[in-house]
Protein backbone atom coordinates (compact mmCIF):
# COMPACT_ATOMS: atom_id res chain seq x y z
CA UNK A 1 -30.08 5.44 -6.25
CA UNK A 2 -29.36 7.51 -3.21
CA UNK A 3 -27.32 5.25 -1.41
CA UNK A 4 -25.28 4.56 -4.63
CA UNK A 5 -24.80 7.85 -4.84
CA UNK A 6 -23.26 8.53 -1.68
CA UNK A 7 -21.39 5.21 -1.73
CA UNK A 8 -19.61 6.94 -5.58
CA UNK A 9 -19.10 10.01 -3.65
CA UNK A 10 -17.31 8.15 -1.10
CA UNK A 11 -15.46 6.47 -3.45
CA UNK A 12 -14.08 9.60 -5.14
CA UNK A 13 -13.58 11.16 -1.87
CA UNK A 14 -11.29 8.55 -0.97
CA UNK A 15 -10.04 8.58 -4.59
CA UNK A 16 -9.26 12.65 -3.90
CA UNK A 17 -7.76 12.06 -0.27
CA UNK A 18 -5.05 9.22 -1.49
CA UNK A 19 -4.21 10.45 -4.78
CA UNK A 20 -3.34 13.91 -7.05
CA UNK A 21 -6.55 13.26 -9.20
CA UNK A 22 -8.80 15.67 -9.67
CA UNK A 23 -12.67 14.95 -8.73
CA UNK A 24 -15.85 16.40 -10.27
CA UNK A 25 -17.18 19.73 -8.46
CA UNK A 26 -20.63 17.93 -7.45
CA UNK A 27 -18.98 15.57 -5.09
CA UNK A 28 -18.97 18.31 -2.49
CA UNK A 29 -16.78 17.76 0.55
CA UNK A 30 -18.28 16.88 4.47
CA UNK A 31 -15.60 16.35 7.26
CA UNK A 32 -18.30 13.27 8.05
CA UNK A 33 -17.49 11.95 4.84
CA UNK A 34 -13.66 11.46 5.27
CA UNK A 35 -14.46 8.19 7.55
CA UNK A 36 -17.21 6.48 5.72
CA UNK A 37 -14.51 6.98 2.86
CA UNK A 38 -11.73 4.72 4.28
CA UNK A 39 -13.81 1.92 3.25
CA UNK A 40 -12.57 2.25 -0.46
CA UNK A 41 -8.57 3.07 0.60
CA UNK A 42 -8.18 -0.93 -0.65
CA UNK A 43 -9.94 -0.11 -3.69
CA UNK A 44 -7.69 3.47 -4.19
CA UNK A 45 -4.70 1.29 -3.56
CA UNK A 46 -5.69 -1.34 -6.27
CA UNK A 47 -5.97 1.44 -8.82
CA UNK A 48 -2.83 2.82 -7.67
CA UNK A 49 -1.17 -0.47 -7.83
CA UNK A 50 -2.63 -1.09 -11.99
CA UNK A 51 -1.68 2.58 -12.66
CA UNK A 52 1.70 1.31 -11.61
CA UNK A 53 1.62 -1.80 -13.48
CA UNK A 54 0.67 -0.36 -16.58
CA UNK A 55 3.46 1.81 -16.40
CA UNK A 56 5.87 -1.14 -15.60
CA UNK A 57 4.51 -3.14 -18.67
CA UNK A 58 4.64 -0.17 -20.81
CA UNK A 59 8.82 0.83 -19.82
CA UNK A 60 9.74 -2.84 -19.81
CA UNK A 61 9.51 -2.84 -23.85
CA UNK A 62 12.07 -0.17 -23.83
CA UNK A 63 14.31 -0.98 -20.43
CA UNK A 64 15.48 -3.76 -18.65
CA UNK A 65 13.04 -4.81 -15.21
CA UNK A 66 14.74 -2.97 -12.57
CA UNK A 67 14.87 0.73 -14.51
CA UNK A 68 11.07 0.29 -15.71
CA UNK A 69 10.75 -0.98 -11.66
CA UNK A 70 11.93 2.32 -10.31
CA UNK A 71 10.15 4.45 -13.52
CA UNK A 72 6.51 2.28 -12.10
CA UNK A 73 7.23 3.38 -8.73
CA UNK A 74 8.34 7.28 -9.33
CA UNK A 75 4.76 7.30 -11.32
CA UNK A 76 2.85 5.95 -7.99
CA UNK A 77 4.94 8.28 -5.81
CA UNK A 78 4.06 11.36 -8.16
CA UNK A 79 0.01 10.06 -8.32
CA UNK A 80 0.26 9.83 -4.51
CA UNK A 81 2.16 12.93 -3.89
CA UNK A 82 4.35 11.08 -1.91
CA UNK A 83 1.65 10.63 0.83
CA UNK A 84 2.50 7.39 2.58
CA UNK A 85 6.33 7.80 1.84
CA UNK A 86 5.93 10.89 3.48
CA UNK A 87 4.02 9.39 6.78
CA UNK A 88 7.22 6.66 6.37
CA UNK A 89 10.05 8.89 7.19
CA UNK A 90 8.46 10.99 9.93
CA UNK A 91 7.34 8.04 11.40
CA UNK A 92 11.62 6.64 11.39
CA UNK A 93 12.41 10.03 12.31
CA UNK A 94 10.49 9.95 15.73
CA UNK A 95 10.67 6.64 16.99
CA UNK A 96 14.26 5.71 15.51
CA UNK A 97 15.97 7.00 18.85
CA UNK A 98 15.12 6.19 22.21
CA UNK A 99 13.02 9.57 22.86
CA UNK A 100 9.99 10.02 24.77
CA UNK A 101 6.63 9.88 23.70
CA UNK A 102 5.91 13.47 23.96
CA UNK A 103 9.25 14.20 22.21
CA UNK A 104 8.47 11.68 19.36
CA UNK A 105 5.08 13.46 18.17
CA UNK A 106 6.93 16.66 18.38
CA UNK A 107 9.82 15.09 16.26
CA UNK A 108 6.40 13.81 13.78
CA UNK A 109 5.27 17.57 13.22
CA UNK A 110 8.46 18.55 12.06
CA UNK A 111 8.38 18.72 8.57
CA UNK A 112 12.35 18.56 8.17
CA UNK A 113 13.66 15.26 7.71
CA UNK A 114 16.45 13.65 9.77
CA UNK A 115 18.59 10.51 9.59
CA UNK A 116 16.54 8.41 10.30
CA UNK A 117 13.81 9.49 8.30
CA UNK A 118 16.31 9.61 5.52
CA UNK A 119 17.92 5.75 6.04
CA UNK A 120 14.24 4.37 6.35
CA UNK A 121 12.59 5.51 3.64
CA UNK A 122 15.65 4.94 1.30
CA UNK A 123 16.01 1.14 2.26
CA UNK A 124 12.44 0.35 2.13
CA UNK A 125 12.29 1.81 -1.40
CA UNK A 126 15.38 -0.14 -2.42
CA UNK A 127 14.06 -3.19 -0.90
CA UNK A 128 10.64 -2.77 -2.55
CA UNK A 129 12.44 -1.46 -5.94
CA UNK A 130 15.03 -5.06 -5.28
CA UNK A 131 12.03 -7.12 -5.18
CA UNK A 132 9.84 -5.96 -7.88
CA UNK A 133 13.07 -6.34 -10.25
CA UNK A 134 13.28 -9.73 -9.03
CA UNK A 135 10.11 -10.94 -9.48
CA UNK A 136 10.25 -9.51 -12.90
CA UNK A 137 13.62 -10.64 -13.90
CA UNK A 138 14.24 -14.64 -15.17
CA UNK A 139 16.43 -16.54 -13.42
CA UNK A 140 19.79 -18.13 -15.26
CA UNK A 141 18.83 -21.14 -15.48
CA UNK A 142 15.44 -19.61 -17.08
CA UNK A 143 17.48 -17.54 -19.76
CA UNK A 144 18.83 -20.97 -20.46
CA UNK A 145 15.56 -21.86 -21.95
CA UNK A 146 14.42 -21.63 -25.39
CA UNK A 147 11.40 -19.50 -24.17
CA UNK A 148 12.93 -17.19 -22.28
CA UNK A 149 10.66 -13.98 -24.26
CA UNK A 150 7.78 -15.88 -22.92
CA UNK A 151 9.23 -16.20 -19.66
CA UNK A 152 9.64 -12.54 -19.03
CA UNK A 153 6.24 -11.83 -20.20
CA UNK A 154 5.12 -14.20 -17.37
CA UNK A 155 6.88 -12.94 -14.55
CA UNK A 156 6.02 -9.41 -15.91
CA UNK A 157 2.07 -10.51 -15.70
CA UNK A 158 3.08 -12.29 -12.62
CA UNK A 159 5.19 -8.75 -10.68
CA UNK A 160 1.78 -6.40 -12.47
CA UNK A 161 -0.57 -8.42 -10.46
CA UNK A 162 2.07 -7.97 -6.92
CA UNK A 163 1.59 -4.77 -7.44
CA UNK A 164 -1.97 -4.19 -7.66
CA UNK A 165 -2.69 -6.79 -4.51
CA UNK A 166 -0.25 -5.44 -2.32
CA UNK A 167 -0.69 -1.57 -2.75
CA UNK A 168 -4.66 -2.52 -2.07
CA UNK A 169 -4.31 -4.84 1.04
CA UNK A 170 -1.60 -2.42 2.67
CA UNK A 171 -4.05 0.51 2.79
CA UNK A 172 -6.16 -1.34 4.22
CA UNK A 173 -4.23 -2.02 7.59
CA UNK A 174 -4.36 1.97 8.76
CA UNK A 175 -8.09 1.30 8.29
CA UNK A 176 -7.85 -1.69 10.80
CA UNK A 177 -5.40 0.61 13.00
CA UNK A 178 -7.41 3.49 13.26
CA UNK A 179 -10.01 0.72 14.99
CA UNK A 180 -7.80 -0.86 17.10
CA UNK A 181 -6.04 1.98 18.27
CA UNK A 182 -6.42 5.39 20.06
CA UNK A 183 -5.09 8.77 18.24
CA UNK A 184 -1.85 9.72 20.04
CA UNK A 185 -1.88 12.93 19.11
CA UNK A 186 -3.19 15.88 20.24
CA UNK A 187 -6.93 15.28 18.69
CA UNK A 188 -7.74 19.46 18.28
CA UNK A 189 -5.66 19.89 16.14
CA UNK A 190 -5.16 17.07 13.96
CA UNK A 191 -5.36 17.77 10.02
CA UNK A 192 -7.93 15.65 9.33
CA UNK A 193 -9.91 14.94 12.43
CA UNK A 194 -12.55 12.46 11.62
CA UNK A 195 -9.50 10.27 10.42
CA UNK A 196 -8.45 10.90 13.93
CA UNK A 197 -11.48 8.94 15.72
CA UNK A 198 -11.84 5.56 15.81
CA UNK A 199 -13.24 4.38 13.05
CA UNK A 200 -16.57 2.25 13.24
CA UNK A 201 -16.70 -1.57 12.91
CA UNK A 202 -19.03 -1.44 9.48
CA UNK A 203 -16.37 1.07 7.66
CA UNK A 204 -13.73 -1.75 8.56
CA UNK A 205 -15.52 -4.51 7.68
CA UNK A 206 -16.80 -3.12 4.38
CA UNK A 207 -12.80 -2.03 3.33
CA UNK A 208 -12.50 -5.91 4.15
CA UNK A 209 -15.08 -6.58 1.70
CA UNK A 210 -13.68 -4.35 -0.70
CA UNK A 211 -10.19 -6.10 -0.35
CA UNK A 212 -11.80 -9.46 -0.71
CA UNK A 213 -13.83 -8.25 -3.76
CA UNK A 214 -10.26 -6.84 -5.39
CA UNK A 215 -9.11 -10.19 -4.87
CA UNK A 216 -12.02 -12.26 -6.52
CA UNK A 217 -11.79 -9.73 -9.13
CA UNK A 218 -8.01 -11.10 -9.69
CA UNK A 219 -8.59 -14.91 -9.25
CA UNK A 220 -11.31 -14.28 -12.09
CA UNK A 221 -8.84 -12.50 -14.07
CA UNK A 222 -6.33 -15.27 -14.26
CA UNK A 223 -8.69 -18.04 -14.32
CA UNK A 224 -10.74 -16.21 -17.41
CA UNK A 225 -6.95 -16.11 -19.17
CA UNK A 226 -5.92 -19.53 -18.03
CA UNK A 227 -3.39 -19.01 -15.96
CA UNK A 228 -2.52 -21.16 -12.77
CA UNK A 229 -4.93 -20.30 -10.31
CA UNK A 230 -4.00 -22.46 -7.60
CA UNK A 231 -0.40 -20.61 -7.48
CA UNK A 232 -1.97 -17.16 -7.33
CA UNK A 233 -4.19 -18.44 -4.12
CA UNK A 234 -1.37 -19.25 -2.29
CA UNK A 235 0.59 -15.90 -3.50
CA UNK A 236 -2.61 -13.89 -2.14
CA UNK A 237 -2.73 -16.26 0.88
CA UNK A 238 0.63 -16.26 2.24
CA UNK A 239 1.47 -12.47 1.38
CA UNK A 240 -1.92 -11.56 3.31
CA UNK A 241 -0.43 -13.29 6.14
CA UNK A 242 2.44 -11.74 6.15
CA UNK A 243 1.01 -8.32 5.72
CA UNK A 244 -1.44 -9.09 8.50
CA UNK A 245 1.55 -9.87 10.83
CA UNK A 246 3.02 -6.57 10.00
CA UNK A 247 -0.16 -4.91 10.99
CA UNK A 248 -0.16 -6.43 13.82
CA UNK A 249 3.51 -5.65 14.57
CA UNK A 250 2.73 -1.87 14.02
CA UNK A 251 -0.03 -1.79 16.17
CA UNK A 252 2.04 -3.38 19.16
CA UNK A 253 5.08 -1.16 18.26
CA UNK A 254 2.96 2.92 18.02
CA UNK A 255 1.21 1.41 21.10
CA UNK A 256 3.89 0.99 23.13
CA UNK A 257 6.01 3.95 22.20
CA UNK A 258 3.16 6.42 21.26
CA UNK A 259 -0.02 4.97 22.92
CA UNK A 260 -1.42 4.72 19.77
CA UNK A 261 -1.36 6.20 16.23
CA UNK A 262 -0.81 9.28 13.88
CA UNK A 263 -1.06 10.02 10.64
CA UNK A 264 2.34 9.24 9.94
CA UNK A 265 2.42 6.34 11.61
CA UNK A 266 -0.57 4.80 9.19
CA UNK A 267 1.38 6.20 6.46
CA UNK A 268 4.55 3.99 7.56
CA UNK A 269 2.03 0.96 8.18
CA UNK A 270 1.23 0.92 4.77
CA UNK A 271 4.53 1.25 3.62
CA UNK A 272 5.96 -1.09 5.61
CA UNK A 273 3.19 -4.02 5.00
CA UNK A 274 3.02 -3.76 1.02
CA UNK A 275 6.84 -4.26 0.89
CA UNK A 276 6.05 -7.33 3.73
CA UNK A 277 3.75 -8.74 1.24
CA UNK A 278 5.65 -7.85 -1.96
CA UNK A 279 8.43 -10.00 -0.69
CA UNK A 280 6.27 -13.00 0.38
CA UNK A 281 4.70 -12.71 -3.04
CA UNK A 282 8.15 -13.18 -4.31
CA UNK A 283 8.73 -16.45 -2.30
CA UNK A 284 5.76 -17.91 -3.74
CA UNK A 285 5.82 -16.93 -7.30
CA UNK A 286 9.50 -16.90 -8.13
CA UNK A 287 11.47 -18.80 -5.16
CA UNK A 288 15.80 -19.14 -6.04
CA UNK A 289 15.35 -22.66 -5.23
C-alpha cells in the first residue's frame, strides 16, 4: 500500500507539473520526486488529449470540425498553461538563426518572443489545427453518401482517439531525451533541476510501459465497441514511427547546436512529434486517395 501510494503521488505530481489542476494538500512536494514523476508524462498527456476530445465532440454539435478543432485545442493550451507551446517558440527563437551555442541559451532565457519564435509556433498550430479538421471532416465523395451523419460521427470517434494517442506518446519523447542527452544549460540554475539530470533507465522504461498500457487501453476500447481494430494498429503503428523518427531528429539536431537539451527544447520535442504523428495518423485513417 506504500508503494501505491507513492506511485499516486507521483502520478499527481506529474499531473500538477504538466497541467493547471489543482492537487490535494497531502501529496506534499520533494525535488526527488519530480524525476520518478516523468514516468506518468504519457499518462498526463493521454488525459490531456481526452480532455481535448471531449471538448471537440461536445463543440462539433454546435460548429463545423475546424472551429470546434481550434475551440479543443485553446481548452488544452489553457489546461496546460501553454507549457510546451511555450518551450516551442523559445526553442525557434534560439536556434532559428545561425548563432552560437552560448548565444542560443541566452536567446532561450529570454522571455520575449522574436520572429522566429512567432512563425514557428503559429505554423505548427495551423498545421496541427489543418489536420485535426481534416481528419474530422468527410471527404466529397463521402458527403455524396446517404450516410454521411454517420460518417462524421466516425471520423469524429476516429480524430478523438488522434488526439488522446498522440498528446500521450509525444510527452513521452522529452522523457527518452532527458536519457539520451546531457543538460546544455547551465545545471545551477536550472528551474527544475532534477528534470535537469539524466534521467534513470527504470523511469524511461516504465513511461514506456505506461504508453504501451494507454495504448492497450485503446485497442480494448475499439474492439469492446466493434470497431476495426486492425486499422487502429496500423494508425498507432505507423504514427509511433513517425513520432519516434522525430525524436530522434531532435535529439541529433539540440545535440549538435546545443550539446544537448533544455527545457524548451523538450517542450518543442513534444510539440513537434504529436503534430508528426497527428499527420501520419491522418494518412492511415483518412488518406485523399
Amino acid at each position: 500500500m506504500k508503494a501505491l501510494l507513492h506511485e499516486l503521488r507521483l502520478m499527481l505530481i506529474a499531473l500538477q507539473f504538466l497541467t493547471r489542476v489543482p492537487v490535494p494538500a497531502w501529496v506534499g512536494f520533494e525535488p526527488a520526486w519530480l524525476q520518478g514523476c516523468m514516468r506518468y508524462f504519457p499518462l498526463i498527456g493521454a488525459l490531456v488529449g481526452l480532455a481535448g476530445a471531449l471538448v471537440l465532440a461536445a463543440t462539433a454539435f454546435w460548429w463545423p470540425p475546424l472551429v470546434a478543432v481550434v475551440l479543443s485545442m485553446a481548452f488544452t493550451v489553457w489546461l496546460t498553461g501553454g507549457f510546451h507551446e511555450d518551450g516551442l517558440a523559445d526553442t525557434c527563437d534560439a536556434l532559428g538563426g545561425s548563432v552560437s551555442r552560448d548565444r542560443a541559451l541566452t536567446i532561450m532565457k529570454d522571455s520575449r518572443i522574436g520572429s522566429y519564435g512567432s512563425l514557428g509556433l503559429i505554423l505548427v498550430l495551423m498545421l496541427k489545427a489543418s489536420v485535426l479538421a481534416s481528419l474530422a471532416s468527410p471527404l466529397f465523395n463521402e458527403l455524396d453518401s446517404a450516410e454521411s451523419s454517420h460518417v462524421r460521427q466516425v471520423l469524429l470517434a476516429w480524430t478523438m482517439m488522434a488526439m488522446i494517442w498522440c498528446h500521450a506518446a509525444s510527452r513521452l519523447v522529452p522523457v527518452c531525451l532527458t536519457r539520451v542527452l546531457p543538460y546544455a544549460g547551465d545545471l545551477d540554475h536550472a528551474k527544475a533541476k532534477p528534470l535537469a539530470m539524466q534521467v534513470s533507465w527504470a523511469n524511461v522504461s516504465a513511461a514506456w510501459l505506461v504508453t504501451g498500457l494507454v495504448a492497450g487501453a485503446m485497442v480494448f476500447w475499439w474492439s469492446y465497441t466493434a470497431w476495426p481494430v486492425g486499422t487502429l494498429l496500423s494508425a498507432l503503428l505507423k504514427s509511433s514511427v513517425v513520432m519516434l523518427l522525430g525524436a530522434a531528429v531532435c535529439a541529433r539536431w539540440f545535440n549538435k547546436r546545443l550539446g544537448g537539451f533544455t527545457g524548451d527544447t523538450l517542450g518543442a520535442s513534444q510539440q513537434l512529434t504529436e503534430v508528426m504523428g497527428l499527420l501520419a495518423w491522418l494518412a492511415v485513417v483518412h488518406p485523399v486517395a
